[in-house]
Protein backbone atom coordinates (compact mmCIF):
# COMPACT_ATOMS: atom_id res chain seq x y z
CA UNK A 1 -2.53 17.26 33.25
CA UNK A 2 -6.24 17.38 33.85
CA UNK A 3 -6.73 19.48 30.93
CA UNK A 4 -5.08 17.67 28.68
CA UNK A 5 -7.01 14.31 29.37
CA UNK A 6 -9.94 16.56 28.71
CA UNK A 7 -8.39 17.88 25.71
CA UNK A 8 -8.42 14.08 24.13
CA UNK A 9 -11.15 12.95 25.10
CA UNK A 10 -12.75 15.97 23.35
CA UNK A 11 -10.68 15.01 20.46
CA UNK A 12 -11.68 11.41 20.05
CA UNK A 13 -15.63 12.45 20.36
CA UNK A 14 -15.12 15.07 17.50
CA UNK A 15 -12.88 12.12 15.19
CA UNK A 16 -15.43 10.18 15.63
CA UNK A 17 -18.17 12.73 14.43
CA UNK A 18 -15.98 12.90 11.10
CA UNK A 19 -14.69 16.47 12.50
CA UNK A 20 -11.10 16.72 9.47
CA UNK A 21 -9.43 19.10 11.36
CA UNK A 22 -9.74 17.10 14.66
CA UNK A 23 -8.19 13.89 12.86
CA UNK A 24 -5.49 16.24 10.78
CA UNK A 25 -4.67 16.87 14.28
CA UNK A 26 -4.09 13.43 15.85
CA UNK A 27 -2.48 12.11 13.17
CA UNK A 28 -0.01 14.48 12.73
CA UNK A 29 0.73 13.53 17.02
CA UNK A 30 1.01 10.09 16.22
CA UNK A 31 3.30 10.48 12.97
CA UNK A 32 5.73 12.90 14.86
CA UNK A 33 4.93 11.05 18.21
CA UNK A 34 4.11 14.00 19.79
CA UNK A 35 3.43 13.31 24.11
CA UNK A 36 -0.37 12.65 23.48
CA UNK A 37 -0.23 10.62 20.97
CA UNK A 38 0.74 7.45 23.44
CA UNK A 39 -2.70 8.28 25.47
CA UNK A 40 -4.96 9.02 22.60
CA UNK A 41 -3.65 5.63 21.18
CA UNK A 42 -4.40 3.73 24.12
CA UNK A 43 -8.16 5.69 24.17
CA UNK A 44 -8.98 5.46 20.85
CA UNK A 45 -12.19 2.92 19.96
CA UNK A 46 -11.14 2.25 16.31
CA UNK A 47 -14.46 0.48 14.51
CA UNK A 48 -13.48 -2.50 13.77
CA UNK A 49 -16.41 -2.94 11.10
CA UNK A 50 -14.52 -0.77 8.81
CA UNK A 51 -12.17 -2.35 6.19
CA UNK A 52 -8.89 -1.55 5.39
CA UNK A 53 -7.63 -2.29 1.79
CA UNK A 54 -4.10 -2.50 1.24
CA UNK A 55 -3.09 -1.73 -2.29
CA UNK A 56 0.63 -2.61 -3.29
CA UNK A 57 2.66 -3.64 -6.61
CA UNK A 58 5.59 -2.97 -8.49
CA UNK A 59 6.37 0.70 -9.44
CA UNK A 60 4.32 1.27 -12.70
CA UNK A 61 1.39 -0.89 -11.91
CA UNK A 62 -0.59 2.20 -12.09
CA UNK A 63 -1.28 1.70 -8.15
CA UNK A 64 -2.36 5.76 -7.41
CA UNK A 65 -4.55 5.74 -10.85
CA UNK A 66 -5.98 2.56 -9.97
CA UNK A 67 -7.11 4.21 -5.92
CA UNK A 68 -8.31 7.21 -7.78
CA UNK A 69 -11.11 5.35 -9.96
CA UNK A 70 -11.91 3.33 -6.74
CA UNK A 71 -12.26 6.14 -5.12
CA UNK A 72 -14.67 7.93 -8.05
CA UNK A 73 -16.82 4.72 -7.09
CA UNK A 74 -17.42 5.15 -3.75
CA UNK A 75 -17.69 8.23 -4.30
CA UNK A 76 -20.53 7.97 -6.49
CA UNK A 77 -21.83 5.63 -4.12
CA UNK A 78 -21.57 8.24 -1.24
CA UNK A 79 -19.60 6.35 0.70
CA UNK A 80 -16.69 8.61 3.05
CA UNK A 81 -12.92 7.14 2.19
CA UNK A 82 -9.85 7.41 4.11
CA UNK A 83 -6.73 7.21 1.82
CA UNK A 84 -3.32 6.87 3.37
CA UNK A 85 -0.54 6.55 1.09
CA UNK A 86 2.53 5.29 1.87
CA UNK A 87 5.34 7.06 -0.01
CA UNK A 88 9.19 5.87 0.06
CA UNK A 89 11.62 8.07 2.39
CA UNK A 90 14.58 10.47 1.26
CA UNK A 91 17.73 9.14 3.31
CA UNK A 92 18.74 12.58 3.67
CA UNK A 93 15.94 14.76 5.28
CA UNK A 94 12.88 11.37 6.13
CA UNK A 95 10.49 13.24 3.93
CA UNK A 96 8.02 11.43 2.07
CA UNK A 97 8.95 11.40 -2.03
CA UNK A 98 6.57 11.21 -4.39
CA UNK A 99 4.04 13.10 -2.58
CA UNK A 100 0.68 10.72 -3.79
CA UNK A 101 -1.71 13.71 -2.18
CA UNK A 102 -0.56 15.98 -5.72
CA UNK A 103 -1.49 12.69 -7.82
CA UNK A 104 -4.61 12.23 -6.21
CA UNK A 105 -5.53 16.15 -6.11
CA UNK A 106 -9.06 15.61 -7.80
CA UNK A 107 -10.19 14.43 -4.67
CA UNK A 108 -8.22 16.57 -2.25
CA UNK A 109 -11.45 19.06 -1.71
CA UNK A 110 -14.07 15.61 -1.64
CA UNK A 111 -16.01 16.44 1.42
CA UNK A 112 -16.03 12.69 1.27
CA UNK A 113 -12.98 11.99 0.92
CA UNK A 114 -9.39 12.16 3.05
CA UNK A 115 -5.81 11.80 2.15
CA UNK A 116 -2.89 11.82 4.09
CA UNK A 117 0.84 10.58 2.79
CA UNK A 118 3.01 9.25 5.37
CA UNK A 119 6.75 8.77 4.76
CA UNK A 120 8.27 4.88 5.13
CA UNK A 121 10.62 6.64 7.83
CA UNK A 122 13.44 4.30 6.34
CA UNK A 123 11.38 0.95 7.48
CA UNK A 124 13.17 -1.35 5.13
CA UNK A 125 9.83 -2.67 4.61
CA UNK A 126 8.30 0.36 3.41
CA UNK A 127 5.77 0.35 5.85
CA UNK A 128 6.55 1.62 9.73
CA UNK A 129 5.21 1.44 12.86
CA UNK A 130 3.18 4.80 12.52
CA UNK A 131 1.36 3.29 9.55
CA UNK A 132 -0.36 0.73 11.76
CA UNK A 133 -1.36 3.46 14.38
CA UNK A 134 -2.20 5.81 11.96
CA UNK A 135 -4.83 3.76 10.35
CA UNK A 136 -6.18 3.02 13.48
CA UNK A 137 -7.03 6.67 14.16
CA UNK A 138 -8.14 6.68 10.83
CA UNK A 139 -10.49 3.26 11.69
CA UNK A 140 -11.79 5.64 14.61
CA UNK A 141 -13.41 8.16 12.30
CA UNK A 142 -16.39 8.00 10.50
CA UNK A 143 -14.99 6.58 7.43
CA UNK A 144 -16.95 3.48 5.12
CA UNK A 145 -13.56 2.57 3.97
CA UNK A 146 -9.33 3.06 4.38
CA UNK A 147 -7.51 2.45 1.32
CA UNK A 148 -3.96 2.05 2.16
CA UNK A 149 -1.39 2.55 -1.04
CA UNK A 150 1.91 0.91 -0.09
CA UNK A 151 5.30 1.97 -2.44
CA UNK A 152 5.32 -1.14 -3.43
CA UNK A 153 9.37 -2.09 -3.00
CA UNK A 154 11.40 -4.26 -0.81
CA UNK A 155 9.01 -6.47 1.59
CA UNK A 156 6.25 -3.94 1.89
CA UNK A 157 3.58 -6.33 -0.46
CA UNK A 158 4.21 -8.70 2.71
CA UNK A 159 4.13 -6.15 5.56
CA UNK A 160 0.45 -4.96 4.35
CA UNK A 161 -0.93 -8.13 4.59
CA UNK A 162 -0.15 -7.81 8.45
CA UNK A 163 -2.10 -4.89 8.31
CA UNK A 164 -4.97 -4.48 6.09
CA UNK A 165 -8.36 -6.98 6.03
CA UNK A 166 -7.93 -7.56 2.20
CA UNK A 167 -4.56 -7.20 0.24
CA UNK A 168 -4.85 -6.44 -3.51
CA UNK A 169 -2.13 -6.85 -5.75
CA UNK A 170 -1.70 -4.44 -8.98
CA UNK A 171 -0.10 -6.13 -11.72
CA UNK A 172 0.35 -4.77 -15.27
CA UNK A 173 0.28 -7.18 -18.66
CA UNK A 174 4.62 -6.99 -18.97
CA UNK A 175 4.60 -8.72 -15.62
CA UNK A 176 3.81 -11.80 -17.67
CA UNK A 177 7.28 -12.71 -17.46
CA UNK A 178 7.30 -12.19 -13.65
CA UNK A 179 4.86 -14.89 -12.93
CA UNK A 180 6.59 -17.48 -10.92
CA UNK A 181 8.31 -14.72 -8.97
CA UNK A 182 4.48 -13.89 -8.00
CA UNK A 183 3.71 -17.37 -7.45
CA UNK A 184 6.93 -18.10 -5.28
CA UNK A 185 6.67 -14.70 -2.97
CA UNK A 186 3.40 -12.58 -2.80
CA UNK A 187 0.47 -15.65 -3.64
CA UNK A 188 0.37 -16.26 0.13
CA UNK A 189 -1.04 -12.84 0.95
CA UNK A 190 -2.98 -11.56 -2.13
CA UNK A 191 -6.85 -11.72 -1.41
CA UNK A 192 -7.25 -10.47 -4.83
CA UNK A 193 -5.39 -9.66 -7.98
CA UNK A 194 -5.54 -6.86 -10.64
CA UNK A 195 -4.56 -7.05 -13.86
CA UNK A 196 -4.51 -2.96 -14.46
CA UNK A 197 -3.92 -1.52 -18.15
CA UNK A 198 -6.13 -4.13 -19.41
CA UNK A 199 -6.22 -2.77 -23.05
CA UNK A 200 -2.38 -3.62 -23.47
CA UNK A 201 -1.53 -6.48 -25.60
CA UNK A 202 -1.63 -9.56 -23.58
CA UNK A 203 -3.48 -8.46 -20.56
CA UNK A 204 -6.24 -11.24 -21.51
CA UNK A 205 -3.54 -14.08 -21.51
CA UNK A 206 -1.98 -12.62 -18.35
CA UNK A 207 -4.68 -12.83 -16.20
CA UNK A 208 -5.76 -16.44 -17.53
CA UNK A 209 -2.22 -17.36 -16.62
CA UNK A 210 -3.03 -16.39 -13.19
CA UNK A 211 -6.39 -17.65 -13.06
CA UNK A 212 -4.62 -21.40 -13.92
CA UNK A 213 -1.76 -20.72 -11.66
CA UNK A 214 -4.01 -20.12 -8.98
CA UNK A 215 -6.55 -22.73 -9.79
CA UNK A 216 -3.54 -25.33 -9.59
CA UNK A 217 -2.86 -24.37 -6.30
CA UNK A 218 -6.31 -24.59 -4.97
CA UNK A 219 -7.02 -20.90 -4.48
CA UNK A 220 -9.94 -19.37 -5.29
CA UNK A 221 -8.65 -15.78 -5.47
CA UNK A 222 -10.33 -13.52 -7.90
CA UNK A 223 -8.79 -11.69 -10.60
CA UNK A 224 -9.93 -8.38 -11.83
CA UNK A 225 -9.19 -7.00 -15.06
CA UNK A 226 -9.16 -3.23 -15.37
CA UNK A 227 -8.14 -0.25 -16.75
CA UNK A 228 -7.74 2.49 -14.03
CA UNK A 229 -7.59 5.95 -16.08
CA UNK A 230 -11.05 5.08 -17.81
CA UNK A 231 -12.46 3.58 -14.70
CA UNK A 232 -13.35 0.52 -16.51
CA UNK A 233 -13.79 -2.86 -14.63
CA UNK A 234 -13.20 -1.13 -11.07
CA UNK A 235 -17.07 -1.69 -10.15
CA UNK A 236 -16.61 -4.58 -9.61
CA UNK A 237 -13.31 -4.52 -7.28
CA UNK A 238 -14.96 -2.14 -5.68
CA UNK A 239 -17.95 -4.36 -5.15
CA UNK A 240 -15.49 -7.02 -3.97
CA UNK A 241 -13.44 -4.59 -1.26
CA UNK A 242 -16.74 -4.08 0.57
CA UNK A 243 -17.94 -7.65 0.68
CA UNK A 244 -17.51 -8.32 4.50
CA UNK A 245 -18.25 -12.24 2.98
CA UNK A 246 -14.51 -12.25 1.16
CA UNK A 247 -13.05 -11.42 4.40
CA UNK A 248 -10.28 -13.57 5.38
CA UNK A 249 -11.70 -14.93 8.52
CA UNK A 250 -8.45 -16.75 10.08
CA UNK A 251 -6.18 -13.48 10.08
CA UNK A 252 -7.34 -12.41 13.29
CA UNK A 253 -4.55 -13.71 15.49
CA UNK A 254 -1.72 -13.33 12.84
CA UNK A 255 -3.51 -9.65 12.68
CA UNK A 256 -2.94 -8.57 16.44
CA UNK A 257 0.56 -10.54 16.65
CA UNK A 258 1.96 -8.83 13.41
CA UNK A 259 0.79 -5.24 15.47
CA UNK A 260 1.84 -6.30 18.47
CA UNK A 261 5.66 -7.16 16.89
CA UNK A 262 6.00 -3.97 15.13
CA UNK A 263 5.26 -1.95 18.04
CA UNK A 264 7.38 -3.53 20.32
CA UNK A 265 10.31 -3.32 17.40
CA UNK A 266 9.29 0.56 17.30
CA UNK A 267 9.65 1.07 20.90
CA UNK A 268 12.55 -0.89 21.19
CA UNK A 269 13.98 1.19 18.43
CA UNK A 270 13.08 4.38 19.50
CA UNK A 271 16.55 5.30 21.61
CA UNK A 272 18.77 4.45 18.54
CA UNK A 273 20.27 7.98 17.49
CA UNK A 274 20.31 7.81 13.80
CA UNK A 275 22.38 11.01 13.31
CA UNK A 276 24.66 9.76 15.82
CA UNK A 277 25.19 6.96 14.20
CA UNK A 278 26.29 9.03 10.80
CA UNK A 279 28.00 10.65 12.69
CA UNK A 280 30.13 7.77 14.46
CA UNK A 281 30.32 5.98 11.21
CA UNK A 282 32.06 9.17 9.56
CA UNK A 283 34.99 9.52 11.83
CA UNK A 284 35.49 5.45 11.83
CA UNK A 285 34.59 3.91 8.21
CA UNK A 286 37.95 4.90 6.56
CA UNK A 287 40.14 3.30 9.86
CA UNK A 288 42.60 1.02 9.17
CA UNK A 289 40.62 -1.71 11.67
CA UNK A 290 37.51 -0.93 11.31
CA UNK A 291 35.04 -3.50 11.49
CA UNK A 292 31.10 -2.78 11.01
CA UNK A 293 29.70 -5.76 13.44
CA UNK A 294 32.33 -4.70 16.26
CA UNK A 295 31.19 -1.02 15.62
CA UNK A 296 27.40 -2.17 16.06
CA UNK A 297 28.58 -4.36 19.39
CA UNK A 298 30.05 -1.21 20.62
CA UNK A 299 26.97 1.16 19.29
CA UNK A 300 24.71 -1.18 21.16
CA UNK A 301 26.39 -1.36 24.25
CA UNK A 302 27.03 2.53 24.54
CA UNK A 303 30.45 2.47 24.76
CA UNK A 304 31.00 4.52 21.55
């Protein structure tokens, strides 16, 4: 027991030197919740200086291109990134999909750079619990910056928000059409938007579209125009992520409580026997009286 306190504490002093093997390491305990991971958690001194950008958007947006030029800028600017990208989860075996670490293998060798793809582990959201502890470990390294890449389905534009310091949206010209379905659900937690394959037709009336919408309702949220495969316009975004000034400064609270939720959802959670639950469902979906919300009152009070 000694041993392993020592073994932690030697593992949080060499994350925190930037040692990649030591944080390949912890991560993959706090993904699989493996026993230390609930003490290394609770030890961890994540630097709370360091931003986390969340990047979401519709499927398409160009989202992984768009993190690949940003990260050829800091890059260039020898800044050290932490990427984690959220991919969505195969019902059948929890793994992680589309595999963003093959999309964004020009960087895999960066000694700058790290990448890590965590699967939404069937969070309806498309963010889960281990997302929020895994970027803390990641906030406890020596990283400049943690971009986080959400899937961008379902409620996971809205879940980032209640993780990351700045939100970006990725929008592409065709979403023209879209626009008060942006307006009505994602304007509350955008810090910035980006208009991505600028050089499409319409991208220029797009984004002054947004620029009114948003001037109308008293927001002054910048819009960036670029075009992620020639790295055009991203200097600028970039410029903006690291601008400690554009930090929201009344998300602190809302911050910790959103955290604080999900974790307590997570542990609560964490008894539910999924296969079981297959499993039950299998024998009883095709009764004659079968009835899903008395099958989940049984379920939950363990008398199935």
């Amino acid at each position: 027991m000694i041993k392993a306190k020592v073994d932690i504490d030697q593992l949080i002093e060499k994350i925190a030197q930037g040692d990649v093997r030591a944080l390949a390491r912890a991560l993959t305990f706090v993904e699989n919740d493996i026993s230390p991971a609930n003490e290394l958690l609770k030890k961890l001194q994540p630097k709370n200086g360091t931003p986390i950008i969340g990047i979401t958007g519709p499927p398409g947006a160009g989202k992984s291109t768009l993190v690949n030029a940003i990260t050829d800028v800091f890059c260039q600017r020898h800044l050290r990134v932490g990427i984690l990208a959220v991919d969505p989860t195969s019902p059948f075996n929890y793994g992680s999909l589309l595999g963003d670490r093959i999309r964004m293998a020009k960087h895999f060798n960066h000694p700058n750079v790290y990448i890590r793809s965590i699967a939404t582990r069937g969070s309806l959201g498309g963010l889960s619990s281990k997302t929020m502890e895994m970027l803390d470990v990641l906030r406890a390294a020596a990283f400049d910056v943690i971009l986080v890449e959400t899937v961008g389905v379902g409620q996971s534009e809205v879940e980032i928000a209640g993780l990351a310091d700045k939100t970006v949206l990725v929008l592409v010209p065709e979403a023209g059409d879209e626009i008060q379905h942006i307006k009505s659900g994602l304007m509350e937690i955008a810090q910035a938007f980006v208009v991505n394959k600028a050089d499409r037709e319409g991208a220029d009336g797009f984004a002054n579209k947004l620029q009114k919408m948003l001037r109308e309702q008293h927001q002054s949220i910048p819009v960036f125009k670029t075009v992620a495969e020639k790295v055009l316009g991203v200097e600028a975004l970039c410029d903006w992520m690291l601008n400690t000034q554009t930090m929201p400064n009344n998300k602190k609270t809302y911050l910790l409580a959103q955290k604080a939720f999900q974790l307590i959802e997570a542990k609560r959670m964490k008894d539910v026997d999924k296969a079981k639950l297959i499993s039950l469902l299998e024998n009883r979906q095709n009764s004659e009286n079968f009835n899903l919300y008395a099958f989940v009152d049984d379920f939950e009070a363990g008398v199935l």
